[in-house]
C-alpha atoms as a PDB file:
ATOM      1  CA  UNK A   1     -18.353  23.585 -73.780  1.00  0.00           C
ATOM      2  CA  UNK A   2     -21.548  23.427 -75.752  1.00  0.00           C
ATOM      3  CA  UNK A   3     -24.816  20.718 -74.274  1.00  0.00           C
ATOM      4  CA  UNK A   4     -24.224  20.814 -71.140  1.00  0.00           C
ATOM      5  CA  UNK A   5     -26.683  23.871 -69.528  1.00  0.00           C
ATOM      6  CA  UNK A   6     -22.570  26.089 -69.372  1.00  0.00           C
ATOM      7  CA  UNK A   7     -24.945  29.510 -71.057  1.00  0.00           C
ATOM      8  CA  UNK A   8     -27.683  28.886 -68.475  1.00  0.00           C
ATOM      9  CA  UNK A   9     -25.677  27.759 -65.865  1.00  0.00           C
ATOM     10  CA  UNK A  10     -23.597  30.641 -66.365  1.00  0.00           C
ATOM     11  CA  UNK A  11     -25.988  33.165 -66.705  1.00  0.00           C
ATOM     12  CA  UNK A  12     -27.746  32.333 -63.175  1.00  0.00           C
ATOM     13  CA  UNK A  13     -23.883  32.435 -61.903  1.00  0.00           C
ATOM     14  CA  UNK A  14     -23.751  35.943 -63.302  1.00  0.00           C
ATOM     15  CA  UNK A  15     -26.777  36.836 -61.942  1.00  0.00           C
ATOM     16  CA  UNK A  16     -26.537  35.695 -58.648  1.00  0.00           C
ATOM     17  CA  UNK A  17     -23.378  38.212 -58.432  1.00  0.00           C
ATOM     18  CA  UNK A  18     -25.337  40.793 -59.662  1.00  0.00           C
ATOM     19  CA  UNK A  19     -23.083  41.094 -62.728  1.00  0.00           C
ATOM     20  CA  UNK A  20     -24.074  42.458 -66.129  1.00  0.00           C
ATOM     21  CA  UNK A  21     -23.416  41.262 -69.780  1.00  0.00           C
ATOM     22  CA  UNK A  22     -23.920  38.100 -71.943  1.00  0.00           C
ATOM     23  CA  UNK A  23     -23.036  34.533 -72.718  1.00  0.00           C
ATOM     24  CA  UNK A  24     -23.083  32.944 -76.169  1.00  0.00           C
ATOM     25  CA  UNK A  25     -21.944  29.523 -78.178  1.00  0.00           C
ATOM     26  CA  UNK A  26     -19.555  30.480 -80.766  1.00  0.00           C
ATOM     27  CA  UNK A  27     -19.400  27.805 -83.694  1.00  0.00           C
ATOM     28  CA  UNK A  28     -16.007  25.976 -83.205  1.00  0.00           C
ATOM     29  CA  UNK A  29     -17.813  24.554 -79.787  1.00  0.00           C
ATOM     30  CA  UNK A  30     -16.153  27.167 -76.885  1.00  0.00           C
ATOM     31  CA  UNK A  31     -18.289  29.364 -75.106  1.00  0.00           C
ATOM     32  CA  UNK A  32     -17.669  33.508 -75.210  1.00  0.00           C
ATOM     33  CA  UNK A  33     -18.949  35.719 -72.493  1.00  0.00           C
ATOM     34  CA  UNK A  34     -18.439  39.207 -71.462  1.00  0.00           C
ATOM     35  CA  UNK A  35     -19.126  40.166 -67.698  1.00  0.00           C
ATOM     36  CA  UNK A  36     -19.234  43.353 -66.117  1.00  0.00           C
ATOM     37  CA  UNK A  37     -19.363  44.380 -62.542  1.00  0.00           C
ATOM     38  CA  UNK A  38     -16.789  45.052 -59.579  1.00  0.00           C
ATOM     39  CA  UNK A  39     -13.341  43.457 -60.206  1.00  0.00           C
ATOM     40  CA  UNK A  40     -13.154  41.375 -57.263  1.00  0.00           C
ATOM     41  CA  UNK A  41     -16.944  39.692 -58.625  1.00  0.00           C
ATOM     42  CA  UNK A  42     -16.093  39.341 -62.201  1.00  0.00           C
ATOM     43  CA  UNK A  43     -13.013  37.317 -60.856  1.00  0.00           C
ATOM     44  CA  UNK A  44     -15.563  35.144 -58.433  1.00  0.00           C
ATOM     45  CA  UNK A  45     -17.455  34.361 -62.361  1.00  0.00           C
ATOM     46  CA  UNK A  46     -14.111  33.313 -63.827  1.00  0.00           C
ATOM     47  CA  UNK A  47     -13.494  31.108 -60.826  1.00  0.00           C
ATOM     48  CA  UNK A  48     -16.601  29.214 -61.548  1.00  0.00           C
ATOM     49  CA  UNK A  49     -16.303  29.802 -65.114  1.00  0.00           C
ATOM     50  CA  UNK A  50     -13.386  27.574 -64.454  1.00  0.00           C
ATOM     51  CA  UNK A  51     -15.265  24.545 -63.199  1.00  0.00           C
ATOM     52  CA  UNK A  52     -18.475  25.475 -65.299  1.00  0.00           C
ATOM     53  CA  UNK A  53     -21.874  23.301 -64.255  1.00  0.00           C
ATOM     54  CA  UNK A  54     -21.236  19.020 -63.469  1.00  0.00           C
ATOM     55  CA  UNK A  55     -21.226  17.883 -66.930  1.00  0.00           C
ATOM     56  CA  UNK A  56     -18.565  20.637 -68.089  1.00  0.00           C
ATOM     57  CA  UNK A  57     -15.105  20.010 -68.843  1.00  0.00           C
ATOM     58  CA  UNK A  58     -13.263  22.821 -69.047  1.00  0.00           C
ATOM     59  CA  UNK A  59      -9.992  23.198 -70.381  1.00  0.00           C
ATOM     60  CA  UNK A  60      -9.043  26.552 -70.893  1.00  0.00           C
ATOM     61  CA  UNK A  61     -10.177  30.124 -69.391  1.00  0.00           C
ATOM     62  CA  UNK A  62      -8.990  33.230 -71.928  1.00  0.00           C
ATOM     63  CA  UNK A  63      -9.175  36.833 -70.171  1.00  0.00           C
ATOM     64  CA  UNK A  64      -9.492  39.850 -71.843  1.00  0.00           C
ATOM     65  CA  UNK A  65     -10.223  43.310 -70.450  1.00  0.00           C
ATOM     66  CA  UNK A  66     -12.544  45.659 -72.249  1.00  0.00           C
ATOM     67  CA  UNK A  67     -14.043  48.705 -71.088  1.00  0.00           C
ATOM     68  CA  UNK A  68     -17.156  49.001 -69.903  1.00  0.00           C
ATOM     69  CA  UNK A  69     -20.358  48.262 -72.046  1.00  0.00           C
ATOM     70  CA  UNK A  70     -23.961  49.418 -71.244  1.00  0.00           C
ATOM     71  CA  UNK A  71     -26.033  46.862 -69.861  1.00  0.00           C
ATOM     72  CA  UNK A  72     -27.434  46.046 -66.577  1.00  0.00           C
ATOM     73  CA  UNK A  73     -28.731  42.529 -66.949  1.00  0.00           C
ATOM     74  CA  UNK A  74     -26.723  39.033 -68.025  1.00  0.00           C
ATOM     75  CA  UNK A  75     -27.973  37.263 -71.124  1.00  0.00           C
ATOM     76  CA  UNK A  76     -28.061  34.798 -73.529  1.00  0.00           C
ATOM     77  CA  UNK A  77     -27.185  35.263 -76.668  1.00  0.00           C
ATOM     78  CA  UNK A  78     -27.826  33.546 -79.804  1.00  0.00           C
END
């Protein structure tokens, strides 16, 4: 969901839980991030990822796990 603050919102929500990784837009409108941290906080993202900020409406959540990436800070990426 692209105009409505989901990469910044989502990046604070990342950051609050101390999780590492990125956020982007992806051209056909959906948003793509990767997360990294303890299981148990990546799943508290996905929860909100699932709601998103106010103006979001969200209609799908796709999981996919990866191993782990280097990185110890959650950003934006363009």
């Amino acid at each position: 969901m692209q105009g409505v603050a989901y990469r910044a919102s989502t990046r604070h929500q990342a950051r609050t839980l101390g999780l590492s990784g990125w956020v982007r837009n992806l051209p056909d409108g959906s948003v793509e991030l990767e997360a990294q941290g303890p299981p148990e906080v990546v799943e508290a993202l996905l929860t909100w990822c699932r709601r998103g900020p106010s103006l979001a409406q969200v209609t799908s959540v796709d999981v996919t796990d990866l191993p782990p990436a280097d990185g110890d800070d959650f950003d934006i990426r363009h």
